[in-house]
C-alpha atoms as a PDB file:
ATOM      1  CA  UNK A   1       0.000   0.000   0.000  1.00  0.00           C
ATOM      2  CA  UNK A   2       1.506   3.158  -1.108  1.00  0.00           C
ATOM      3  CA  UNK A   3       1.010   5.802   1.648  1.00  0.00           C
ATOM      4  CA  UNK A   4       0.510   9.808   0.793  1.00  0.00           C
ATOM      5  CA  UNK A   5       3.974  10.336   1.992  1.00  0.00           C
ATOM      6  CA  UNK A   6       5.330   7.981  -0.457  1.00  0.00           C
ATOM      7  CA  UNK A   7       3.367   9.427  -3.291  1.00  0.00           C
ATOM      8  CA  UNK A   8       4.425  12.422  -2.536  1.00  0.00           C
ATOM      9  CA  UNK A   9       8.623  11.676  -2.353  1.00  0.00           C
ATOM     10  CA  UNK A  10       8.248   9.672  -5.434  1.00  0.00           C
ATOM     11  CA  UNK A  11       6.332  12.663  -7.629  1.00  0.00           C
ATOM     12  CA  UNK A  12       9.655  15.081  -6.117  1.00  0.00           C
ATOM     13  CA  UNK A  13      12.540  11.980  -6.800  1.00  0.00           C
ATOM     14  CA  UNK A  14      11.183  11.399 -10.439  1.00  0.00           C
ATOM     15  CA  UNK A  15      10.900  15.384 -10.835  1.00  0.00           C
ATOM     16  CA  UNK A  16      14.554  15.471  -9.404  1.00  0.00           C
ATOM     17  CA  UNK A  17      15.340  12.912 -12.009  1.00  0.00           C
ATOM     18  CA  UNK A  18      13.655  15.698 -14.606  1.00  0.00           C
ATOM     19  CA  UNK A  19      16.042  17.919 -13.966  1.00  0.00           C
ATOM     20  CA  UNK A  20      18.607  18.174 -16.734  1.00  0.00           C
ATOM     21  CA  UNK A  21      16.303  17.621 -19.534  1.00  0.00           C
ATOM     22  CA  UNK A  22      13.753  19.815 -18.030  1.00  0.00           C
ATOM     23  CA  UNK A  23      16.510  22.383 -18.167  1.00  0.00           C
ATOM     24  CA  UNK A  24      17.616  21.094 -21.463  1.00  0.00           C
ATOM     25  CA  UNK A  25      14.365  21.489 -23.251  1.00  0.00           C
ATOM     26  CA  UNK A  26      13.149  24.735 -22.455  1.00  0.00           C
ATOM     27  CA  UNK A  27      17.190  25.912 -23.172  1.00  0.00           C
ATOM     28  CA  UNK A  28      16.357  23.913 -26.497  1.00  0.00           C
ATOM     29  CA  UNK A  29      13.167  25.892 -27.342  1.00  0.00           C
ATOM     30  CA  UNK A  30      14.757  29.261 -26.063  1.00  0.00           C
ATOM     31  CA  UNK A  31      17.349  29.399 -28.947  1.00  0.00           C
ATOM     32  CA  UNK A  32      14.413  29.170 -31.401  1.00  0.00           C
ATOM     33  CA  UNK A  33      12.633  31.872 -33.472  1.00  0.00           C
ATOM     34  CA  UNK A  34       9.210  32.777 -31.956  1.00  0.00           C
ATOM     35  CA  UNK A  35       7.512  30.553 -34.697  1.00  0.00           C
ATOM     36  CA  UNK A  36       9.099  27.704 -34.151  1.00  0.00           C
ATOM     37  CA  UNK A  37       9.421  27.646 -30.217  1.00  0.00           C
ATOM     38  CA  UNK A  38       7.264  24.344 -29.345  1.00  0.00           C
ATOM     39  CA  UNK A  39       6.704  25.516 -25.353  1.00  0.00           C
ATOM     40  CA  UNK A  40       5.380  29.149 -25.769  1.00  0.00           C
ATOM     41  CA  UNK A  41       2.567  28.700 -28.086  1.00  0.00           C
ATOM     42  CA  UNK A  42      -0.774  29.684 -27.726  1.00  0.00           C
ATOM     43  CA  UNK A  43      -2.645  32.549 -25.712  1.00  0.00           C
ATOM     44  CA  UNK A  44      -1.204  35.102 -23.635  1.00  0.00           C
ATOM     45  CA  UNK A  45      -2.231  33.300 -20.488  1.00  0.00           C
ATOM     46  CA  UNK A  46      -0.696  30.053 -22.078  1.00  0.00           C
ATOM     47  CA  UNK A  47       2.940  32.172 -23.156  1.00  0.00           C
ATOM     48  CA  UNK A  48       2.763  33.278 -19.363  1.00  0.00           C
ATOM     49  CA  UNK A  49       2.244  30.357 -17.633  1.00  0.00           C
ATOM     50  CA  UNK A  50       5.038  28.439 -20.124  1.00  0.00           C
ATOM     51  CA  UNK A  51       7.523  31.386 -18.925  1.00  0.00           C
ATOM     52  CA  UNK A  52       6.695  31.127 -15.417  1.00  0.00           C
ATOM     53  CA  UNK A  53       7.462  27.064 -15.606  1.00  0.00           C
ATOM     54  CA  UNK A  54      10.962  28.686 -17.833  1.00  0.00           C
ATOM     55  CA  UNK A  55      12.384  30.371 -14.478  1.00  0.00           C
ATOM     56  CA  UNK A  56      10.774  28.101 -11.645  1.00  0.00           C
ATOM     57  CA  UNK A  57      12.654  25.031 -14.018  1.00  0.00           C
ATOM     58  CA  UNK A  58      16.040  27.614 -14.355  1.00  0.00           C
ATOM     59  CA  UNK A  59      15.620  28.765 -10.392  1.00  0.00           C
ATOM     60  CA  UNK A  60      18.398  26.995  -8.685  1.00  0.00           C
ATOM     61  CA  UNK A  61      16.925  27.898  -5.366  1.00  0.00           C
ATOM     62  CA  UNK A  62      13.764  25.857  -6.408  1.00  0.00           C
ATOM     63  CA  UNK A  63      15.954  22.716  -6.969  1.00  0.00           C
ATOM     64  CA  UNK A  64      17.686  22.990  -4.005  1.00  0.00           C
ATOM     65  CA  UNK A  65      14.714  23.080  -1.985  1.00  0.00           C
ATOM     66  CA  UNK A  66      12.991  20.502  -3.576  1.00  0.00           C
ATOM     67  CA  UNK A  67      15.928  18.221  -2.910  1.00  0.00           C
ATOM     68  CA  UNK A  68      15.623  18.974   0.810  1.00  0.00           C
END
């Protein structure tokens, strides 16, 4: 039986795992023209919410407290 506390260190291990090619994707879509950019398409709300997820994935602070 997997308890809530499990759950919950499994979702933040895997999204540890993540990491990198979190990192590496949205430094991958960054260096494209506007067009072409896969993660910022859409509405405004959409483009804001993908650029919010850009610095919380790019915040080292974020990592580091995750990993506590």
């Amino acid at each position: 039986v997997i308890t809530r506390w499990t759950a919950h260190y499994l979702a933040f291990q895997y999204l540890l795992d993540l990491r990198l090619t979190l990192q590496h994707v949205f430094a991958s879509n960054a260096q494209q023209i506007p067009a072409q950019q896969l993660i910022k398409t859409g509405d405004w709300k959409a483009i804001q919410k993908a650029e919010t997820m850009n610095e919380l994935v790019n915040d080292s602070l974020f990592w580091h407290t995750a990993a506590r």
